[in-house]
N, C-alpha and C. Protein backbone atom coordinates (compact mmCIF):
# COMPACT_ATOMS: atom_id res chain seq x y z
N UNK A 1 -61.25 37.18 -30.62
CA UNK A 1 -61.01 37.59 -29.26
C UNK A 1 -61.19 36.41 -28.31
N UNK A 2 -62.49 35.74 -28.93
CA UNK A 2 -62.77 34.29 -27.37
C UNK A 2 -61.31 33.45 -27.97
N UNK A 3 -61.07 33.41 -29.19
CA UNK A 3 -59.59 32.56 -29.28
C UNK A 3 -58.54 32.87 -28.70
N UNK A 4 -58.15 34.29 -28.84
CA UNK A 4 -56.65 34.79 -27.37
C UNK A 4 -57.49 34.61 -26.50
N UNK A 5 -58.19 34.81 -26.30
CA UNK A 5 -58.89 34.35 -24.12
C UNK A 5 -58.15 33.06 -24.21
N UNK A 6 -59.09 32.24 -25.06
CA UNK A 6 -59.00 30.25 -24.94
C UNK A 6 -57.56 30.11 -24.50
N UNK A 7 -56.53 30.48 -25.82
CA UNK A 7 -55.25 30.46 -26.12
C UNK A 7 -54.25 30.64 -24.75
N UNK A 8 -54.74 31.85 -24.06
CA UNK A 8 -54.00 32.72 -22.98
C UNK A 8 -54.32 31.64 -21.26
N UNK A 9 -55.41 31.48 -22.05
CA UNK A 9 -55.91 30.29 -20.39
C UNK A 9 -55.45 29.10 -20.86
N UNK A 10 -55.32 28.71 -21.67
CA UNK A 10 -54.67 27.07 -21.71
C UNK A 10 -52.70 27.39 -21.83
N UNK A 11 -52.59 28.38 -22.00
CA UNK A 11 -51.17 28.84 -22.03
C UNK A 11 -50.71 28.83 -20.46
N UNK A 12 -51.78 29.56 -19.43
CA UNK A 12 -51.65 29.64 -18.12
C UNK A 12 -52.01 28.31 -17.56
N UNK A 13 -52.63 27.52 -18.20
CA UNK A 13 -53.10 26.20 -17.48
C UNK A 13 -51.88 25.48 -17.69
N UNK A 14 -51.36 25.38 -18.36
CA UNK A 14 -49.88 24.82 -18.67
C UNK A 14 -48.64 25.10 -18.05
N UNK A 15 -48.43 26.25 -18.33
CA UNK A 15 -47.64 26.97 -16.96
C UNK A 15 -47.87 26.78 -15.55
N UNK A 16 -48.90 26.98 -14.99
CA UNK A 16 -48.99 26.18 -13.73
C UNK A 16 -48.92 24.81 -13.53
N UNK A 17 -48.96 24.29 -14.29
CA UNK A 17 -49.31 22.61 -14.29
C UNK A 17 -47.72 22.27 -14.39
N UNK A 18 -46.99 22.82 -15.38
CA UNK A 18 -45.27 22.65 -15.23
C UNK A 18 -44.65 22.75 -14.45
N UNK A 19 -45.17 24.73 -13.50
CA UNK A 19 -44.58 24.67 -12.21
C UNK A 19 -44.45 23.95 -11.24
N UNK A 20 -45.82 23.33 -11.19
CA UNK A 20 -45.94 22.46 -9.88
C UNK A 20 -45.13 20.97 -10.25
N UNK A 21 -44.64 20.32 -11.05
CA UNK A 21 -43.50 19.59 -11.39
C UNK A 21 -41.68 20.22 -10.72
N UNK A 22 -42.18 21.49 -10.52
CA UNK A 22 -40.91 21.86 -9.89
C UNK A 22 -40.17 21.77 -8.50
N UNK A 23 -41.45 21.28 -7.90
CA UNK A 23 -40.91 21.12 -6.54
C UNK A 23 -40.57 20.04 -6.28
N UNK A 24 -40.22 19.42 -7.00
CA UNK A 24 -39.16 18.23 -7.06
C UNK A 24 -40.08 16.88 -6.67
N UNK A 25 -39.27 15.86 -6.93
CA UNK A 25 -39.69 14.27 -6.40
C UNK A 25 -39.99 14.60 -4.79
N UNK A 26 -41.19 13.74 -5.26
CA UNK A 26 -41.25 13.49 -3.48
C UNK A 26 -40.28 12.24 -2.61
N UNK A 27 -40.79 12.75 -1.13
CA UNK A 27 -39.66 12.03 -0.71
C UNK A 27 -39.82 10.61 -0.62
N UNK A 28 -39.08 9.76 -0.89
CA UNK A 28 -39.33 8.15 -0.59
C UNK A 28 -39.42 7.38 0.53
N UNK A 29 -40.77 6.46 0.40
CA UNK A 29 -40.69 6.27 1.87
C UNK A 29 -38.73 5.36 2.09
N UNK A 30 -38.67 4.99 1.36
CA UNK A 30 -37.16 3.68 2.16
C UNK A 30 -36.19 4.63 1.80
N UNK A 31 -36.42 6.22 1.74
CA UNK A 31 -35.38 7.09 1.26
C UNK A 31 -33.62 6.36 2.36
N UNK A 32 -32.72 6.46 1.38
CA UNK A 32 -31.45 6.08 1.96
C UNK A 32 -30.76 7.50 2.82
N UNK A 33 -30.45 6.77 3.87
CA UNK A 33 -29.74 7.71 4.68
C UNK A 33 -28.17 8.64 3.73
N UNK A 34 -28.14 9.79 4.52
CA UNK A 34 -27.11 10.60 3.76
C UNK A 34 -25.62 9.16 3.90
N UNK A 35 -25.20 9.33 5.06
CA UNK A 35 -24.27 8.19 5.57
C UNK A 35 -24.12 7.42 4.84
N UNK A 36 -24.99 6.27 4.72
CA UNK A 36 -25.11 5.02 3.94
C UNK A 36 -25.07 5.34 2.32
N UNK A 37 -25.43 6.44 1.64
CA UNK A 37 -25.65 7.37 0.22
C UNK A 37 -23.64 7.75 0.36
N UNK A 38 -23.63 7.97 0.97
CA UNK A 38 -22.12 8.64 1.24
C UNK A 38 -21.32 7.29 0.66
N UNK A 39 -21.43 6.51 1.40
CA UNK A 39 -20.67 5.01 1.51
C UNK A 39 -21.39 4.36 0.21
N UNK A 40 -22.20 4.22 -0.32
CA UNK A 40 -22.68 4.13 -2.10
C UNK A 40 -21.77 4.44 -3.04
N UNK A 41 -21.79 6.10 -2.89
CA UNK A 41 -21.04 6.56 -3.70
C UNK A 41 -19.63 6.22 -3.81
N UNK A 42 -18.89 6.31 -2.27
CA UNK A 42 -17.53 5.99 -2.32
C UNK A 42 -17.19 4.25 -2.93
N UNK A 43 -18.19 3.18 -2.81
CA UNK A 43 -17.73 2.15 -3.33
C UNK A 43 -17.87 2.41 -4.45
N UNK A 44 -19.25 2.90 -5.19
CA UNK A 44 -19.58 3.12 -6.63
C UNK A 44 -17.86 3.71 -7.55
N UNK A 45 -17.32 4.85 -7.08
CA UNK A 45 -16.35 5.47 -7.09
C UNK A 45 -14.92 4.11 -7.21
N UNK A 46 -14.69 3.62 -5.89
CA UNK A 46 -13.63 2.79 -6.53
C UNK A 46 -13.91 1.52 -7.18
N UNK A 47 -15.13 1.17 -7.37
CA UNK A 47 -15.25 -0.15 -8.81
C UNK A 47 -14.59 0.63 -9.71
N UNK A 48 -15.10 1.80 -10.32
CA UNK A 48 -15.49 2.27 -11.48
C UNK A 48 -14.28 2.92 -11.83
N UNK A 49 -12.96 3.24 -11.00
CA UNK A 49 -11.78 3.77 -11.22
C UNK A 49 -10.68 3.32 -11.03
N UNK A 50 -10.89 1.99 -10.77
CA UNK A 50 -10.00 1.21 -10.56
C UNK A 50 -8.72 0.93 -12.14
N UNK A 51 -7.41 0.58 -11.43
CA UNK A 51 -7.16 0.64 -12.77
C UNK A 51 -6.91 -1.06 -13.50
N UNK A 52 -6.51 -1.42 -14.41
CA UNK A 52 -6.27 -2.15 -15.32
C UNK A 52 -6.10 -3.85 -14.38
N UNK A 53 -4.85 -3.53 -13.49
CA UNK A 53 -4.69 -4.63 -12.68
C UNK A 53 -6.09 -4.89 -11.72
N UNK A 54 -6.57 -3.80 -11.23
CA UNK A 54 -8.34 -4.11 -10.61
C UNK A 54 -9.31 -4.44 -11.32
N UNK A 55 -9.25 -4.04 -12.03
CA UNK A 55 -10.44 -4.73 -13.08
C UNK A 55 -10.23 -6.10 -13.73
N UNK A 56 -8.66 -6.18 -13.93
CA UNK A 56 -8.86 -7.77 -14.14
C UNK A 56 -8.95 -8.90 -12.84
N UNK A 57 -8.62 -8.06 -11.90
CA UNK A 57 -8.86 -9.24 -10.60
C UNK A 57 -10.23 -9.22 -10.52
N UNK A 58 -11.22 -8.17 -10.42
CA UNK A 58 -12.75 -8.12 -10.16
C UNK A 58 -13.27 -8.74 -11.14
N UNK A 59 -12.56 -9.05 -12.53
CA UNK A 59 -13.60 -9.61 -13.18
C UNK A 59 -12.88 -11.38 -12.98
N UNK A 60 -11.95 -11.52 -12.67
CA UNK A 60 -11.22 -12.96 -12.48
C UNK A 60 -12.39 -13.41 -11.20
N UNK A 61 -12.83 -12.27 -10.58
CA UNK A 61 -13.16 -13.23 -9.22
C UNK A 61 -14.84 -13.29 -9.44
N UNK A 62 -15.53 -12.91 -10.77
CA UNK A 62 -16.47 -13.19 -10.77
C UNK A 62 -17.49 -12.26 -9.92
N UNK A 63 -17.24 -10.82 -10.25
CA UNK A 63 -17.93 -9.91 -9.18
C UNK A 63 -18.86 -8.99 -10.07
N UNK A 64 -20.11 -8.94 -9.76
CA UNK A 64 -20.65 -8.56 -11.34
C UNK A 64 -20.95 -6.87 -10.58
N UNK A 65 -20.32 -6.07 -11.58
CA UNK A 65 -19.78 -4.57 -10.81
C UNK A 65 -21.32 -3.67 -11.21
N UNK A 66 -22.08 -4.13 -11.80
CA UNK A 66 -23.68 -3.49 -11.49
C UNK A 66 -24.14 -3.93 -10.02
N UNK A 67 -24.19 -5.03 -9.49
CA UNK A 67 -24.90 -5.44 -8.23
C UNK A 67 -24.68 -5.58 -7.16
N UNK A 68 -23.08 -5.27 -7.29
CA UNK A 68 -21.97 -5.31 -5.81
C UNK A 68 -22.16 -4.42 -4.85
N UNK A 69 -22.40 -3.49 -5.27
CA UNK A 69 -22.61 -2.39 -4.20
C UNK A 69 -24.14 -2.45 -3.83
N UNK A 70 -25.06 -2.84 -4.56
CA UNK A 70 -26.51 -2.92 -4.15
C UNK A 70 -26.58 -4.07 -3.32
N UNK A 71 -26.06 -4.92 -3.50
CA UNK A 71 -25.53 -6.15 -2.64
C UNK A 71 -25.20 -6.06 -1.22
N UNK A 72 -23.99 -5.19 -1.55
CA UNK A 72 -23.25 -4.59 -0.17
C UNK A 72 -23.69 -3.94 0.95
N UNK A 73 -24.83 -3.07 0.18
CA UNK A 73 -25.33 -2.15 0.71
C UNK A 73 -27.05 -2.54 1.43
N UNK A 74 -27.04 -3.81 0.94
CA UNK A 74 -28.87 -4.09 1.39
C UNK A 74 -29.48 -3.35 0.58
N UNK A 75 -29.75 -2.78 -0.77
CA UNK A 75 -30.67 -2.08 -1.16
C UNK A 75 -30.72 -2.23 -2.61
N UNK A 76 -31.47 -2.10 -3.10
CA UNK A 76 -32.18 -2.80 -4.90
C UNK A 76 -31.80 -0.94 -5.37
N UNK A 77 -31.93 -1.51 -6.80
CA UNK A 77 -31.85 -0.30 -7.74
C UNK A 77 -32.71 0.58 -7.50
N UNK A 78 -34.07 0.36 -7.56
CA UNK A 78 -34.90 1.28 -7.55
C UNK A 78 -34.87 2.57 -6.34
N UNK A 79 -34.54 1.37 -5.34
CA UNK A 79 -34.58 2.81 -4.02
C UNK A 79 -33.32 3.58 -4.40
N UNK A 80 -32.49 3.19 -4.69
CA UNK A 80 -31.29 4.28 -4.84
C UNK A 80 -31.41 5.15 -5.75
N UNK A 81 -32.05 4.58 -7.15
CA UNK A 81 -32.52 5.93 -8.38
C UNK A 81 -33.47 6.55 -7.17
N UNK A 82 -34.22 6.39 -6.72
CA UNK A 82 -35.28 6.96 -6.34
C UNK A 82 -34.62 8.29 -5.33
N UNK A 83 -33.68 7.63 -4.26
CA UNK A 83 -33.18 8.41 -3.47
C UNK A 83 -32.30 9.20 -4.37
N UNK A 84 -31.41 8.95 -5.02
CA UNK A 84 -30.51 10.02 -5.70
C UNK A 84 -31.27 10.97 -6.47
N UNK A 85 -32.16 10.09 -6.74
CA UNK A 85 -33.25 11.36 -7.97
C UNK A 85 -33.56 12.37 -6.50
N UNK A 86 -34.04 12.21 -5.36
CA UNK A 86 -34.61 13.47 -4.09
C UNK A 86 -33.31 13.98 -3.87
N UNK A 87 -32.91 13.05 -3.92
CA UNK A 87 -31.24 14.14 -3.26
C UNK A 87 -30.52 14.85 -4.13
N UNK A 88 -30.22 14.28 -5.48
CA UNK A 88 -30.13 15.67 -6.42
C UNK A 88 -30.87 16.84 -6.77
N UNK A 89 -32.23 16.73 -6.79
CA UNK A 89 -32.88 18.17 -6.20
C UNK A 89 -32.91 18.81 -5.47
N UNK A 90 -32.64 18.22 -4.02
CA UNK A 90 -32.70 19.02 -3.26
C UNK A 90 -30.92 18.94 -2.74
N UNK A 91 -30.33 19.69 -4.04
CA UNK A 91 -28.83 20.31 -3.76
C UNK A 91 -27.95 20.14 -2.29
N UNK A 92 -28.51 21.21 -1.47
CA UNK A 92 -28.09 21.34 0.15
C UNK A 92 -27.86 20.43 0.57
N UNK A 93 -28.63 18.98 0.50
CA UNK A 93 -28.86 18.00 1.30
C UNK A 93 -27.30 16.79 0.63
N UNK A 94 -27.53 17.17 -1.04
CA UNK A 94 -26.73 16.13 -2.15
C UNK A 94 -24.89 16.69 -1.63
N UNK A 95 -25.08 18.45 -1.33
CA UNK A 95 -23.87 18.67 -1.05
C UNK A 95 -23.14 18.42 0.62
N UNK A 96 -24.32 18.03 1.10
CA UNK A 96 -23.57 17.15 2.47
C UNK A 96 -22.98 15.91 2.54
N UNK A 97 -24.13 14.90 1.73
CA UNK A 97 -23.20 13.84 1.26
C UNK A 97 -22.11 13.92 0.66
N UNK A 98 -22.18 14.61 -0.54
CA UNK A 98 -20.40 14.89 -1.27
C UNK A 98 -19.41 14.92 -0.36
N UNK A 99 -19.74 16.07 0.77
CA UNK A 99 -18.81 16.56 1.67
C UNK A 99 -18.40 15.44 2.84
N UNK A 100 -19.44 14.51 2.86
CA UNK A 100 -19.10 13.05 3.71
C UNK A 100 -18.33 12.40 3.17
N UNK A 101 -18.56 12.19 1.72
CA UNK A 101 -17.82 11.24 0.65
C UNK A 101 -16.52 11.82 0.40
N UNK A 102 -16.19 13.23 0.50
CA UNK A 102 -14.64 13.30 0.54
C UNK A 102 -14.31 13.67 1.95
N UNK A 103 -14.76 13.55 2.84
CA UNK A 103 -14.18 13.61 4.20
C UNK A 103 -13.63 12.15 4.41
N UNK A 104 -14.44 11.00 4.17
CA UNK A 104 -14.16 9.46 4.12
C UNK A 104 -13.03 9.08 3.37
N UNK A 105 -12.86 9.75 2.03
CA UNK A 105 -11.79 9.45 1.32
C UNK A 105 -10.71 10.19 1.70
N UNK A 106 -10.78 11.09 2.30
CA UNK A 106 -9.73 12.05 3.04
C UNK A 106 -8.74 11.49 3.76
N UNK A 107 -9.68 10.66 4.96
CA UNK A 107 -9.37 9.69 6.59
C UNK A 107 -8.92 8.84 5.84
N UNK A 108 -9.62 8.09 4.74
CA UNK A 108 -8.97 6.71 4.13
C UNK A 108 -7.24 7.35 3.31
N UNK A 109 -7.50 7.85 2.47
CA UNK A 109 -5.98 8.27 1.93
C UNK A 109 -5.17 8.76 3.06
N UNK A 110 -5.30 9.58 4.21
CA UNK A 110 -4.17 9.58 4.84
C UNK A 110 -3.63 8.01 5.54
N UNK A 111 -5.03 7.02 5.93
CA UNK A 111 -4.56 5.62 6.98
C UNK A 111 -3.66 4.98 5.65
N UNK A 112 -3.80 5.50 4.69
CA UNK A 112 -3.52 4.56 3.37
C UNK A 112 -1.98 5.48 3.76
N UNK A 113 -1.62 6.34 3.58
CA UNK A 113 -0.63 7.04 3.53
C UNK A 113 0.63 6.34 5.00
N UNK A 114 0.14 6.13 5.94
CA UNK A 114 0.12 6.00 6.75
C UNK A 114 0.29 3.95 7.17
N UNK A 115 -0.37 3.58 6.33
CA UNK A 115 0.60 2.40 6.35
C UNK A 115 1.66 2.01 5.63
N UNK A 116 1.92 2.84 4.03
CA UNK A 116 2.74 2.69 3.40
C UNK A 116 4.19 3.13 4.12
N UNK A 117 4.31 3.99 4.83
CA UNK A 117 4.91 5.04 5.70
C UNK A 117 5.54 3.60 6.71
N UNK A 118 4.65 2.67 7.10
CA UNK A 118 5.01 1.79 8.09
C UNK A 118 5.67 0.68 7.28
N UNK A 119 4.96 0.30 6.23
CA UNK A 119 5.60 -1.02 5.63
C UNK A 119 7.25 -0.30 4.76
N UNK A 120 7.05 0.91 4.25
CA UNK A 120 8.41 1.37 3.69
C UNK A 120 9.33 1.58 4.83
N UNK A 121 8.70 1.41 6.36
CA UNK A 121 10.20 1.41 7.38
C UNK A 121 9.78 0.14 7.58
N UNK A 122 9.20 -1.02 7.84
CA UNK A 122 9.57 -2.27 7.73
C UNK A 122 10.12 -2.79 7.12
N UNK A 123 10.03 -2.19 5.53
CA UNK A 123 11.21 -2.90 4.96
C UNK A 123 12.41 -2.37 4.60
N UNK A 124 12.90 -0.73 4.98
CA UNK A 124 14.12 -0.49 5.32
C UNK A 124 14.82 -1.54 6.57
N UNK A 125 13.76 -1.47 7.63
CA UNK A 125 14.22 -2.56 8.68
C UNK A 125 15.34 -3.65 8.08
N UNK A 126 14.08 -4.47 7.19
CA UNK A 126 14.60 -5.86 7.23
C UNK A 126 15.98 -5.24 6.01
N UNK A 127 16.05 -5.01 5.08
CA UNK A 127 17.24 -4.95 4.44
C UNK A 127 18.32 -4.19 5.15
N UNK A 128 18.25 -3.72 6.46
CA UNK A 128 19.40 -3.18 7.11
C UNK A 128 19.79 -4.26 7.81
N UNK A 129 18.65 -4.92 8.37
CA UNK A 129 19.62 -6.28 8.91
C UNK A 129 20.00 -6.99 8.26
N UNK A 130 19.58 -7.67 7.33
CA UNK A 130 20.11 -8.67 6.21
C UNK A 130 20.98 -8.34 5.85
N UNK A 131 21.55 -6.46 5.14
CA UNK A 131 22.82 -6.64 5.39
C UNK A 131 23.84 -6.44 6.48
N UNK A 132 23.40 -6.15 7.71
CA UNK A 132 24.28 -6.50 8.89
C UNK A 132 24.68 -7.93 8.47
N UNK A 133 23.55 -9.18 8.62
CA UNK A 133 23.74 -10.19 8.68
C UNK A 133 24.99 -10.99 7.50
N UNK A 134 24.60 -10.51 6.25
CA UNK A 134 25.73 -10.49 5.26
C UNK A 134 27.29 -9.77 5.63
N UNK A 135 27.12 -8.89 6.28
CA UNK A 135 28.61 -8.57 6.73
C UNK A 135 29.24 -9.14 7.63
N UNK A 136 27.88 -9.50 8.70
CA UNK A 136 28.71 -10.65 9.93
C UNK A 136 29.01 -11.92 9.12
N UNK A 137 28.30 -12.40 8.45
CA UNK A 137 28.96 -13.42 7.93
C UNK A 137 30.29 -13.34 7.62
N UNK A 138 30.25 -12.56 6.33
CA UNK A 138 32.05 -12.04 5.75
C UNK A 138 32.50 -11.89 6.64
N UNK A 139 32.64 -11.06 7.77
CA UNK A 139 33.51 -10.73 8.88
C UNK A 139 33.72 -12.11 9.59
N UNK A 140 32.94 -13.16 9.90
CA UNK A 140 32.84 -14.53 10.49
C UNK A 140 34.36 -15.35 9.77
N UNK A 141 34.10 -15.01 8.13
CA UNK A 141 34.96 -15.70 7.59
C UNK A 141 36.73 -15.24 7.55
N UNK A 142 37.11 -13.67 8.22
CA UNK A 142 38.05 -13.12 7.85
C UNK A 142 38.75 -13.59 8.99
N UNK A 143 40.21 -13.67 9.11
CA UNK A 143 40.58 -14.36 10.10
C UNK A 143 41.85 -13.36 10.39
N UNK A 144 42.04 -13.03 12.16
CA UNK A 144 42.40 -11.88 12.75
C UNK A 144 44.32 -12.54 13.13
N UNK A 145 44.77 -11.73 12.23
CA UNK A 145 45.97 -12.53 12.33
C UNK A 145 47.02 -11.32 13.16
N UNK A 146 47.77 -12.38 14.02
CA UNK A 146 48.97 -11.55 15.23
C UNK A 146 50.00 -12.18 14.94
N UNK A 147 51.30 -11.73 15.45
CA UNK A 147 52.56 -12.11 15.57
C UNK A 147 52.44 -12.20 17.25
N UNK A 148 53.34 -13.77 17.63
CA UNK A 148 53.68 -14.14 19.03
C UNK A 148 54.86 -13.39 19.53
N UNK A 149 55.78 -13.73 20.42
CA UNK A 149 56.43 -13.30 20.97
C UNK A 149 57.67 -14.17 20.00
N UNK A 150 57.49 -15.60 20.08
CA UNK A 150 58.67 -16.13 19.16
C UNK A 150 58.46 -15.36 17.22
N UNK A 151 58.34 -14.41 17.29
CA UNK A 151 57.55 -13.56 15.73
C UNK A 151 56.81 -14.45 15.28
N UNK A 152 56.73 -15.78 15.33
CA UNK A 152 55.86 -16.73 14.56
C UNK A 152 54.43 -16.04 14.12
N UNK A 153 53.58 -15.72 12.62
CA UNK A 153 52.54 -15.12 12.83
C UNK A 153 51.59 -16.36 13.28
N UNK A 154 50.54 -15.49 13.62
CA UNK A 154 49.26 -16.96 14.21
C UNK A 154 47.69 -16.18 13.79
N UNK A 155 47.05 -16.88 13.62
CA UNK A 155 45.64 -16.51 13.08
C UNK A 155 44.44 -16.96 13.83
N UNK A 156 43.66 -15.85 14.00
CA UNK A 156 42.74 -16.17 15.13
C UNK A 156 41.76 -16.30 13.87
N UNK A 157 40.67 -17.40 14.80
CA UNK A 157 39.25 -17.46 13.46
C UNK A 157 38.19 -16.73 14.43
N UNK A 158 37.12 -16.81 13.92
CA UNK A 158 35.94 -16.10 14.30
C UNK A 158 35.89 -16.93 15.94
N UNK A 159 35.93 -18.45 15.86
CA UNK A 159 35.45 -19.39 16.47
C UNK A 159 36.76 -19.26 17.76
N UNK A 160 37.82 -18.37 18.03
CA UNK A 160 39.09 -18.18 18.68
C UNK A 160 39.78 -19.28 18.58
N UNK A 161 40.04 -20.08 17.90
CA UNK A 161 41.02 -21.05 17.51
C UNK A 161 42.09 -20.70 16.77
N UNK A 162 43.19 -20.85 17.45
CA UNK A 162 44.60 -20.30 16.80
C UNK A 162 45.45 -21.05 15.86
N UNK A 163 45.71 -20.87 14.69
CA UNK A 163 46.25 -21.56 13.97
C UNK A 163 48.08 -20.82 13.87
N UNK A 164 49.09 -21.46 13.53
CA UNK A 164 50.19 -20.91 13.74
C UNK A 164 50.21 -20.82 11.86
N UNK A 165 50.99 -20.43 11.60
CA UNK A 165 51.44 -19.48 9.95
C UNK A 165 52.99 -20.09 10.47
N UNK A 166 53.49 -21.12 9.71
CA UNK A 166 54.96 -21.44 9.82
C UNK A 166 55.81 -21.18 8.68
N UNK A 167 54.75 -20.64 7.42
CA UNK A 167 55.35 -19.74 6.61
C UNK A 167 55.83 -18.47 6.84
N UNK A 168 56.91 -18.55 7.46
CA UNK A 168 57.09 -17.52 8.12
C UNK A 168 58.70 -17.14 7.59
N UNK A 169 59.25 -15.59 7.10
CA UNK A 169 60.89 -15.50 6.66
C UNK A 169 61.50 -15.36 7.89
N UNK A 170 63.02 -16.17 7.30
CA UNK A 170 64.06 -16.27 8.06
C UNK A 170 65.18 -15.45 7.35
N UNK A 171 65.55 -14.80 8.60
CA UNK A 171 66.76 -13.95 8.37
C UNK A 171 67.78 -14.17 8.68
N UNK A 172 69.27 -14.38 8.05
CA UNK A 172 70.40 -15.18 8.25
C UNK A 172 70.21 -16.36 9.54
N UNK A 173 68.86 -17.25 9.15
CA UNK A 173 69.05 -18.37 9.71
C UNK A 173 69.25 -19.52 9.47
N UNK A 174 70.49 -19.19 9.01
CA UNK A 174 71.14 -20.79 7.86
C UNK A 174 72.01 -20.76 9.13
N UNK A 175 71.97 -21.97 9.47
CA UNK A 175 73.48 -22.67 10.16
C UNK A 175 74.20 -23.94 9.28
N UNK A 176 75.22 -23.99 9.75
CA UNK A 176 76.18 -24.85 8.96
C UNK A 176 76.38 -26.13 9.27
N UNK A 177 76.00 -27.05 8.10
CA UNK A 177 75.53 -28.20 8.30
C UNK A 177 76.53 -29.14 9.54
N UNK A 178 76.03 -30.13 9.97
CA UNK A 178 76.75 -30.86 10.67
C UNK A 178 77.55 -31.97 9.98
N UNK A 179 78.61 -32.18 10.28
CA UNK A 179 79.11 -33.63 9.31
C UNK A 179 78.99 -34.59 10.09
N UNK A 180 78.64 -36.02 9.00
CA UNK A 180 78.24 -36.76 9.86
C UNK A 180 79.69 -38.39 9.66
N UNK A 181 80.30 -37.71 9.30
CA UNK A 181 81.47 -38.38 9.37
C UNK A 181 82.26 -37.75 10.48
N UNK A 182 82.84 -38.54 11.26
CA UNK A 182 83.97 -38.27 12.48
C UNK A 182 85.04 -38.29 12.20
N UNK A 183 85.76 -37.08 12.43
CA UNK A 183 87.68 -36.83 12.14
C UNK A 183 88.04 -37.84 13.10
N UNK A 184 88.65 -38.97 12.75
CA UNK A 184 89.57 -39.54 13.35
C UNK A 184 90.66 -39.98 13.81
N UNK A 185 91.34 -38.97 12.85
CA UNK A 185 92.80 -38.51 12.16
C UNK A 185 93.24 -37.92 13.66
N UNK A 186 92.60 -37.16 14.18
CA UNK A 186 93.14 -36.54 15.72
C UNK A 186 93.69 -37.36 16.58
């Protein structure tokens, strides 16, 4: 009987002693702001998903993708385990940041949307003029040809300089030669 007593109180001494592990990490003093936790995550996020062509430029440029963002951010490993460890317990608080971190990526994908939108009509722009400019050329080179009043045709150039076309057909305009011997017989 004193053994289930012993048994039943060190069973309850245990159980309380677990519970009180439940109320989570305490808070840190250099705890990171939600904001700044927000902006963590979102860089953490595009190192780490970047694709094939990003990862070989980040590693070409010598960027060591553990320390960049702790770097970036002013803050060492420890405070951030520390802070993410309080802020994943306490849920409410972890799901405001989330909700910062896709509100940010939200604003960013539409400005992103939103310059592509500008550079794909900048460069409709420029290839509509370039080919204006290619047709004025050709058109520069085609030359605007009239008939005068004597029918002679004549050809205007881009530059209005008239050239005459003396290749031009004649219609019964043969005349009959002149002789150049003199009848003297008369």
């Amino acid at each position: 009987m004193i053994l289930r007593q012993t048994i039943l109180f060190f069973f309850i001494l245990i159980t309380i002693s677990s519970c009180n592990r439940f109320r989570g990490p305490d808070k840190p003093e250099n705890l990171i702001s939600k904001d700044k936790m927000a902006a963590i995550l979102i860089d953490s996020k595009f190192l780490t998903s970047g694709n094939n062509t990003t990862r070989k430029a980040i590693r070409d440029s010598n960027v060591n993708v553990k320390t960049y963002v702790y770097l970036k951010h002013n803050i060492d490993s420890l405070q951030f385990a520390m802070s993410n460890s309080y802020y994943a317990f306490h849920l409410d608080e972890y799901e405001e940041i989330y909700n910062l971190a896709i509100d940010s990526l939200e604003r960013l994908n539409i400005k992103l949307k939103e310059v592509q939108a500008e550079e794909w009509k900048e460069q409709t722009k420029r290839e509509e003029d370039s080919l204006k400019l290619v047709n004025k050329k050709k058109d520069s080179l085609n030359l605007i040809s009239s008939k005068d009043s004597l029918g002679l045709i004549s050809n205007v150039d881009s530059m209005g300089v008239k050239q005459l076309n003396l290749n031009y057909e004649k219609k019964n305009s043969l005349i009959n030669p002149v002789s150049d011997t003199l009848d003297l017989q008369q």
